[in-house]
Protein backbone atom coordinates (compact mmCIF):
# COMPACT_ATOMS: atom_id res chain seq x y z
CA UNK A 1 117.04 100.65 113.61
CA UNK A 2 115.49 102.90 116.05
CA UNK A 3 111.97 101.87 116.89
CA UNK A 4 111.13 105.27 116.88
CA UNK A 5 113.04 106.58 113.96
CA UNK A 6 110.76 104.06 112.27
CA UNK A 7 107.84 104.91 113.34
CA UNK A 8 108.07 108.29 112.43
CA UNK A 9 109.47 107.44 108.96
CA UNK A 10 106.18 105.58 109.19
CA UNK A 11 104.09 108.06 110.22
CA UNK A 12 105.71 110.89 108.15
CA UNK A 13 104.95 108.35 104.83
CA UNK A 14 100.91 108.25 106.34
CA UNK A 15 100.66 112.02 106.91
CA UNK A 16 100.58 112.09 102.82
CA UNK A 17 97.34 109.86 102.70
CA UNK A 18 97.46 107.13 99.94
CA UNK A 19 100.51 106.01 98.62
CA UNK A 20 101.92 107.68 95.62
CA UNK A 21 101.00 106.31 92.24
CA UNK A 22 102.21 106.75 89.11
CA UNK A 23 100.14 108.31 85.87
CA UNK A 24 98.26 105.31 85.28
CA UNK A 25 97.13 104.74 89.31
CA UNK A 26 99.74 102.09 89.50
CA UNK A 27 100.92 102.43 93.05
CA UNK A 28 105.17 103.12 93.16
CA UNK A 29 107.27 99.51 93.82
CA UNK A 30 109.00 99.92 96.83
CA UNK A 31 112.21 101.06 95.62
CA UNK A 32 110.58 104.00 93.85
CA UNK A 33 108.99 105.11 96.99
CA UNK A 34 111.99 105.19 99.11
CA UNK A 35 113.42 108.11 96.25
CA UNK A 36 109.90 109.22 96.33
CA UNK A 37 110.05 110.32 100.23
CA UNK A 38 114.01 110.93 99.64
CA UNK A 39 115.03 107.72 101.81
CA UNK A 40 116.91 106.28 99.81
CA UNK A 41 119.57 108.33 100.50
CA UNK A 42 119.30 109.42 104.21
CA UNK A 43 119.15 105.82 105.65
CA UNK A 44 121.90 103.20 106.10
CA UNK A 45 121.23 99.43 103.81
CA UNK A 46 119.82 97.78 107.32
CA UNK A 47 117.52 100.69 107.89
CA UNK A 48 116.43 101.14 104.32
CA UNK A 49 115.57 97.02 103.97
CA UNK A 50 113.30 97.55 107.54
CA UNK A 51 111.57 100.83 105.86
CA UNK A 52 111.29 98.30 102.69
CA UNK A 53 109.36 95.78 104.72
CA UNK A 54 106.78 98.24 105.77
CA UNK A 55 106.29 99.87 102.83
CA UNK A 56 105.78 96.39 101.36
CA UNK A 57 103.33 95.85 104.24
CA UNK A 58 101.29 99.23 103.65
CA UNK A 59 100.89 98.44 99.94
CA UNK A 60 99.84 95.11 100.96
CA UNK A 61 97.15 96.44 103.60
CA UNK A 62 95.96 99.33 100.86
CA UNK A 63 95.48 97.09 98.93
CA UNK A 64 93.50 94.97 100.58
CA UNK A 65 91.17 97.92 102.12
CA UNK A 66 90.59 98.66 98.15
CA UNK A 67 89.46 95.51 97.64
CA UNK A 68 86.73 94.97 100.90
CA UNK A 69 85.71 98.81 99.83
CA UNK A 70 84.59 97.03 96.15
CA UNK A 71 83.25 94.32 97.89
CA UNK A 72 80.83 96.41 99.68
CA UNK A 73 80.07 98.50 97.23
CA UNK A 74 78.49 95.66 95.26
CA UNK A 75 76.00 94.79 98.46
């Protein structure tokens, strides 16, 4: 994939703020998110497994910045 094309898929995702949850707060598994942002669709199986992997790593680093945010609330 395009290093670019990724990076704006990236950066197009960011521009919404959090990741999308469901009713209950429950952040979207990857697969839901990629029909969430309509890429499911629009990108070919390699592309889609390399947006999968990021997405994977920006739930991953969420969160983890939710959980240092508790942490420091409590000192």
């Amino acid at each position: 994939m395009n290093t670019y094309k990724l990076r704006d898929i990236v950066g197009y995702i960011r521009s919404f703020g959090k990741l999308p949850a469901d009713a209950y707060g429950q952040r979207l598994s990857v697969e839901r998110m990629m029909e969430w942002f309509g890429l499911a669709e629009s990108l070919t199986v390699s592309e889609q497994q390399k947006v999968e992997i990021e997405l994977a790593l920006m739930i991953e680093a969420e969160l983890y910045i939710e959980k240092v945010k508790q942490v420091s609330d409590f000192s």
